[in-house]
Protein backbone atom coordinates (compact mmCIF):
# COMPACT_ATOMS: atom_id res chain seq x y z
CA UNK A 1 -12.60 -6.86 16.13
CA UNK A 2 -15.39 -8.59 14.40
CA UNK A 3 -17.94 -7.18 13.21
CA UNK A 4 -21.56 -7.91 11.33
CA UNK A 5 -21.10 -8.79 7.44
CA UNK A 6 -23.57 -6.40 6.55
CA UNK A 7 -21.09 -3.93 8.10
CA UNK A 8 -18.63 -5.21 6.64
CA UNK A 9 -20.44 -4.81 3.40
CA UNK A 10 -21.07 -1.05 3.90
CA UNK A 11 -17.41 0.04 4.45
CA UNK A 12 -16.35 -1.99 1.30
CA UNK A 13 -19.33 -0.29 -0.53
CA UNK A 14 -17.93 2.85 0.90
CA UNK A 15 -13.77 2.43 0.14
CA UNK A 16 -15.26 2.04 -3.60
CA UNK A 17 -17.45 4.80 -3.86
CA UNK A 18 -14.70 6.65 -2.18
CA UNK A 19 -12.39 5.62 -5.04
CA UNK A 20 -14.72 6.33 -7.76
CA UNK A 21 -15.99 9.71 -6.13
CA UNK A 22 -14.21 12.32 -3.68
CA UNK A 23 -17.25 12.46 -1.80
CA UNK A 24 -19.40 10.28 -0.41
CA UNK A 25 -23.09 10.48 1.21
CA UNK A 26 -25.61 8.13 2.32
CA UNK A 27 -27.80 8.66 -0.86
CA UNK A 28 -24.88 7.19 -2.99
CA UNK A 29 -23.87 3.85 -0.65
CA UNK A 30 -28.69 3.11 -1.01
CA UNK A 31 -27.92 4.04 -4.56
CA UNK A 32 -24.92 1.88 -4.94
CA UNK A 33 -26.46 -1.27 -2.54
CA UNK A 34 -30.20 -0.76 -4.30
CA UNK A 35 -31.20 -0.10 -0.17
CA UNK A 36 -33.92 2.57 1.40
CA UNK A 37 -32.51 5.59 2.94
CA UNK A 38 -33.37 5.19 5.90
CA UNK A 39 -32.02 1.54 6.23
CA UNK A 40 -28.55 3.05 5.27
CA UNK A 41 -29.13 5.85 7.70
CA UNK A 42 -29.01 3.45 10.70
CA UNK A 43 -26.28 1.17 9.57
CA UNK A 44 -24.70 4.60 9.33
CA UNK A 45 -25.64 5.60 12.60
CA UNK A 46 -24.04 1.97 13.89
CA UNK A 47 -21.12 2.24 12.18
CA UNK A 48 -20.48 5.81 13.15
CA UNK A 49 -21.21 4.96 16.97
CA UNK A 50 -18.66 2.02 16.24
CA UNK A 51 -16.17 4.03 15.25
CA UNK A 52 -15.69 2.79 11.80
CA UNK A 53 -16.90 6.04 9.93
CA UNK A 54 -16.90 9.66 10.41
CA UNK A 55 -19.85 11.77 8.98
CA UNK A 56 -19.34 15.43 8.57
CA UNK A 57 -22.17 18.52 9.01
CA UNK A 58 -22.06 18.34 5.23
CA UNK A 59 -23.11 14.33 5.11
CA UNK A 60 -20.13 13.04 3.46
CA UNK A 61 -18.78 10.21 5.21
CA UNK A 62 -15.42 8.60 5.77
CA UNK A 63 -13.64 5.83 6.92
CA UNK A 64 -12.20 5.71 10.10
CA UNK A 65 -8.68 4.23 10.14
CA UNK A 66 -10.48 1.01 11.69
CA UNK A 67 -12.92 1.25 9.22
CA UNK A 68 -10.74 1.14 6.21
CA UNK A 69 -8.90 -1.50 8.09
CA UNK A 70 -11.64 -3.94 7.72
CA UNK A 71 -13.23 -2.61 4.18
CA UNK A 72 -9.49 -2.99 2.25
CA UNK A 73 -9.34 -6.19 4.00
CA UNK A 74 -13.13 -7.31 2.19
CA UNK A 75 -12.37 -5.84 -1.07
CA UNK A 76 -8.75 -7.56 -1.40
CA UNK A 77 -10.57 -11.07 -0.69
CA UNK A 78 -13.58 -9.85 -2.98
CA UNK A 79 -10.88 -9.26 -6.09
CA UNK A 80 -8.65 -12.02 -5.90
CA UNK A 81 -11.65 -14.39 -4.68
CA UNK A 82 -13.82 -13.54 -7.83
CA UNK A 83 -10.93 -12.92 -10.23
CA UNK A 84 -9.53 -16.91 -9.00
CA UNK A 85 -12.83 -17.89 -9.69
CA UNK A 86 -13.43 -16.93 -12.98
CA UNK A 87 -10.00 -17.87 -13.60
CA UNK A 88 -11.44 -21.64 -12.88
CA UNK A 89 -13.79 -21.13 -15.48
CA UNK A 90 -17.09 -19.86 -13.22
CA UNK A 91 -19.26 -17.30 -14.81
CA UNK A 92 -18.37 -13.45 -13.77
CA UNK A 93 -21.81 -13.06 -12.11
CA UNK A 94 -21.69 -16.17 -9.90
CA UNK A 95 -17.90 -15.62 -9.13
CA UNK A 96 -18.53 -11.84 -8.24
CA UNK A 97 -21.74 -13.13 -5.81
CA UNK A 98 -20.18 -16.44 -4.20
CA UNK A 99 -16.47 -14.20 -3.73
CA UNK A 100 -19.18 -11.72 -1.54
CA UNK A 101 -20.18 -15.01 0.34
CA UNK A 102 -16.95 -16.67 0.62
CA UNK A 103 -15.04 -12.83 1.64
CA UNK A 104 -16.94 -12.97 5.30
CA UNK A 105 -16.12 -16.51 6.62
CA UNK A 106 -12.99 -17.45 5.12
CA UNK A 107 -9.93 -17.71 7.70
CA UNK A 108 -7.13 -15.51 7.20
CA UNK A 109 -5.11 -18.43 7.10
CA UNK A 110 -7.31 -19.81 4.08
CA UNK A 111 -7.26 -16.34 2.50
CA UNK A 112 -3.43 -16.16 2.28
CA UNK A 113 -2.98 -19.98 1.25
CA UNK A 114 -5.26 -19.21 -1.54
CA UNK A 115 -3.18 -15.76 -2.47
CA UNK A 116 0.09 -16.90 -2.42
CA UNK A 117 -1.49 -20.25 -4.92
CA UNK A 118 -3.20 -17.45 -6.78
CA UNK A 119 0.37 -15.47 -6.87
């Protein structure tokens, strides 16, 4: 299923303040993103209704199986994007930024030409 890229850029934001935290709540992904509460709060709400998270009575959210689905899949072409593009010589900051372009649009097809030539 696809979904929005902002979406797609809160349940990556999540998996890795998931990994760097055992809990996490709304007030860490604004933190993390530099967002308003309340923007994060409904594209919480969405991706709760859209079965991609899980929020407890506590707050702290989850992934959905679904959910981590989709985020791994945006943070594994986030890595090797931005680590094959500083590898070609491009500045960490711009390779970090045009990998979180690039990570939305590009084919799966594309994706896994460019990992197996990164491999």
């Amino acid at each position: 299923m696809k979904i929005q890229e902002s979406a797609e850029n809160y349940l990556e934001t999540i998996l890795i303040l998931g990994q760097r935290k055992s809990q996490v709540r709304s007030i860490d992904i604004a933190t993390e993103l530099n967002f308003s509460k309340p923007s994060v709060s409904v594209a919480m709400k969405n991706l709760r209704q859209s079965g991609h998270i899980q929020v407890d009575e506590d707050g702290h959210i989850t992934l959905t199986e679904e959910g981590r689905k989709i985020a791994e899949t945006i943070y594994e072409r986030h890595t090797l994007l931005s680590s094959w593009l500083m590898k070609l010589g491009v500045d960490e900051k711009i390779a970090a930024e045009d990998a979180c372009r690039i990570e939305h649009v590009i084919s799966p097809e594309s994706f896994e030409a460019i990992k197996r030539h990164v491999q």
